[in-house]
N, C-alpha and C. Protein backbone atom coordinates (compact mmCIF):
# COMPACT_ATOMS: atom_id res chain seq x y z
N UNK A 1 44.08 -129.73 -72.28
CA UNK A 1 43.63 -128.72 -71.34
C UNK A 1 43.34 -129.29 -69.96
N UNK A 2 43.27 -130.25 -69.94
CA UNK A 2 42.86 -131.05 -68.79
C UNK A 2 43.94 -130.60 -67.40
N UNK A 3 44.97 -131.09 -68.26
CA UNK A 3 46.39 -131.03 -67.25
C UNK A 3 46.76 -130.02 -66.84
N UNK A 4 46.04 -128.73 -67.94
CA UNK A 4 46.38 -127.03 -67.05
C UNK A 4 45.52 -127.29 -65.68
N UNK A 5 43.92 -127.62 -65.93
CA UNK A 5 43.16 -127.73 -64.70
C UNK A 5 43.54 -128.32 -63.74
N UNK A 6 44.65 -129.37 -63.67
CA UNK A 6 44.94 -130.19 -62.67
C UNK A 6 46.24 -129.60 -61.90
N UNK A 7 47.12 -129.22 -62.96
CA UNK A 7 48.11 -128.13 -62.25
C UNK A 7 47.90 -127.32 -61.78
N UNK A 8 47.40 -126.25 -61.71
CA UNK A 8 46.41 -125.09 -61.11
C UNK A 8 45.63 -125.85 -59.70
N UNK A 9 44.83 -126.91 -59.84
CA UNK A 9 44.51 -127.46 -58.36
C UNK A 9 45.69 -127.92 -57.67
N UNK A 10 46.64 -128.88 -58.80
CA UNK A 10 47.67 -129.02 -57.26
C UNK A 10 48.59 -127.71 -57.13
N UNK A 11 48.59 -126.45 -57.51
CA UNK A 11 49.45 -125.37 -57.01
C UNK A 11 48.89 -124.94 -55.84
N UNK A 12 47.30 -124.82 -56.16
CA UNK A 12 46.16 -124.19 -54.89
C UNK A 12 46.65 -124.96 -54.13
N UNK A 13 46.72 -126.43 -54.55
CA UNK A 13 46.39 -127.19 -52.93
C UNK A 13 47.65 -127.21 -52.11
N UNK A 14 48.79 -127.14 -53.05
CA UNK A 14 50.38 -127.00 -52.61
C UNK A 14 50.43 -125.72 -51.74
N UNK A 15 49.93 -124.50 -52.18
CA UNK A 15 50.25 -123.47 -51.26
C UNK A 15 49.52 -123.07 -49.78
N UNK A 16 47.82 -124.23 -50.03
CA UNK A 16 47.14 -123.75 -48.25
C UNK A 16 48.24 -125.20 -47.84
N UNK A 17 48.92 -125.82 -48.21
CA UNK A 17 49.48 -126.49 -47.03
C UNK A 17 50.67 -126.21 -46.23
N UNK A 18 51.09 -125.13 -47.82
CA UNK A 18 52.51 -124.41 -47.60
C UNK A 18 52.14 -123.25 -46.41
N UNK A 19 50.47 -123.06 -46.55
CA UNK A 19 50.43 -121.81 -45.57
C UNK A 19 49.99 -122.24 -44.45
N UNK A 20 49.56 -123.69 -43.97
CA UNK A 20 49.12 -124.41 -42.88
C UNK A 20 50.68 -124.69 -42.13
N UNK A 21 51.79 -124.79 -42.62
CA UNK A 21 52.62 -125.11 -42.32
C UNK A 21 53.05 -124.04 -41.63
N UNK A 22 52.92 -123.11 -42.45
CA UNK A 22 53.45 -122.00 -41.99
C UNK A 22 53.37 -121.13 -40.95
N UNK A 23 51.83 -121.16 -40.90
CA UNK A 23 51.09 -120.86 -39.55
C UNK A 23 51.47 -121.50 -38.03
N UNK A 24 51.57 -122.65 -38.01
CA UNK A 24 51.93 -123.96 -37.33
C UNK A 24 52.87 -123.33 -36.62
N UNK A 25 54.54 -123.41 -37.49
CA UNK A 25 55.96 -123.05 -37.23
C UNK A 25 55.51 -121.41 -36.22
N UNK A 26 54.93 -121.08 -37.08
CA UNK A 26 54.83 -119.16 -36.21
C UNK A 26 54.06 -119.47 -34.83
N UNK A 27 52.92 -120.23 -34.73
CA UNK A 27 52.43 -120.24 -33.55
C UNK A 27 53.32 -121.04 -32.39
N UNK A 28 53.98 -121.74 -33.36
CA UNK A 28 54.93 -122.48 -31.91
C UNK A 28 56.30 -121.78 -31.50
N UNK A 29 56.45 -121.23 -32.58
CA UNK A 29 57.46 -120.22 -32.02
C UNK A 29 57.00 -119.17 -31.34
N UNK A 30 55.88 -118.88 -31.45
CA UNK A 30 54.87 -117.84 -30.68
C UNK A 30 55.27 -118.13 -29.04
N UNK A 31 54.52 -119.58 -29.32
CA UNK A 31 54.79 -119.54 -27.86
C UNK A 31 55.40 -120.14 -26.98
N UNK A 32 56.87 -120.64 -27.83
CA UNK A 32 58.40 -120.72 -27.09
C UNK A 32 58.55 -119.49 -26.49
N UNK A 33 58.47 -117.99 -27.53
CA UNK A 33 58.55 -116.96 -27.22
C UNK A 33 58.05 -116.28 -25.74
N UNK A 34 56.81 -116.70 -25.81
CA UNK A 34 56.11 -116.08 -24.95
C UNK A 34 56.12 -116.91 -23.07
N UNK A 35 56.65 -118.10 -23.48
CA UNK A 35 56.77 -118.66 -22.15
C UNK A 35 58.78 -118.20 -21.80
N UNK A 36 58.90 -117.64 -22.62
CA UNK A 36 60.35 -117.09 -22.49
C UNK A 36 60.18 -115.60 -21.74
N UNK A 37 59.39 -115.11 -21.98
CA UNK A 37 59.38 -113.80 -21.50
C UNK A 37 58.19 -113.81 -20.36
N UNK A 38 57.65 -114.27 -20.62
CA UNK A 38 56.98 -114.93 -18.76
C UNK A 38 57.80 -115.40 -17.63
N UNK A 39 58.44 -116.18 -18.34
CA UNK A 39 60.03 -116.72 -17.27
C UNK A 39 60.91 -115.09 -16.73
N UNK A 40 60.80 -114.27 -17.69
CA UNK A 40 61.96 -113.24 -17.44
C UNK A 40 60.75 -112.48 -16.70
N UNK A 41 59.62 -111.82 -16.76
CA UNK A 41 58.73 -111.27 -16.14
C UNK A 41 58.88 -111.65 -14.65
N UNK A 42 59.00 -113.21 -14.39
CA UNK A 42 58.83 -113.73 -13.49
C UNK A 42 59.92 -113.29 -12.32
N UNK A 43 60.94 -113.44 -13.04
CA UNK A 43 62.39 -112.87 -12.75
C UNK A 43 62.43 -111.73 -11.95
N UNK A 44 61.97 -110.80 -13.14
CA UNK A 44 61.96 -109.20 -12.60
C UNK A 44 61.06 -108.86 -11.26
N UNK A 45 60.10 -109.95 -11.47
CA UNK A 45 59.17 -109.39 -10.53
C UNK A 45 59.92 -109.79 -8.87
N UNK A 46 60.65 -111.10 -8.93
CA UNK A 46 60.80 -111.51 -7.79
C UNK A 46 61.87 -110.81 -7.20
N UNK A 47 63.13 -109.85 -8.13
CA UNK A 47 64.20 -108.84 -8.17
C UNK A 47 63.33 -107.85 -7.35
N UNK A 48 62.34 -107.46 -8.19
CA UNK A 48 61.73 -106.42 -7.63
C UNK A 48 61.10 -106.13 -6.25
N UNK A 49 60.69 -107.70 -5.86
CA UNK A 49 60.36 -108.01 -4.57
C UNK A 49 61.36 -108.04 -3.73
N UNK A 50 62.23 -108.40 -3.60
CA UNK A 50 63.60 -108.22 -3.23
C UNK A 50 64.08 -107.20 -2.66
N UNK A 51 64.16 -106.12 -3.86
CA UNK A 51 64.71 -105.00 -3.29
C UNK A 51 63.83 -104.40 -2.80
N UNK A 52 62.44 -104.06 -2.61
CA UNK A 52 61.48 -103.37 -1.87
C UNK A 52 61.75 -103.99 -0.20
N UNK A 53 61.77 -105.44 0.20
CA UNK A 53 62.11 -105.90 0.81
C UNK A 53 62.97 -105.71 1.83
N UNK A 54 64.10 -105.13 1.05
CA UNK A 54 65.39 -104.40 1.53
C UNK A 54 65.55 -103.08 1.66
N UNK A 55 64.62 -102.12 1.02
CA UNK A 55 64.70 -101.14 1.46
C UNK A 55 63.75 -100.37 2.62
């Protein structure tokens, strides 16, 4: 019975790392994402300045 108890801790402990990992990957893709669409914001805005500019 021992070895059920020990399997059961390393599954627990296997899955918060599986979910530490996981978290990790999403937040950095978070904010590849988000400095991607700041760049394009940036874009629009200066388009936008532009044509006010011109008209």
């Amino acid at each position: 019975m021992a070895g059920f108890g020990t399997l059961i801790y390393l599954l627990i402990f296997g899955f918060i790392i599986y979910f530490l990992i996981s978290v990790l990957r999403y937040m950095r893709a978070k904010t590849h994402n988000d400095v991607l669409l700041l760049k394009k914001l940036d874009e629009i805005a200066q388009k936008i300045d532009k044509s006010d500019g011109n008209g």
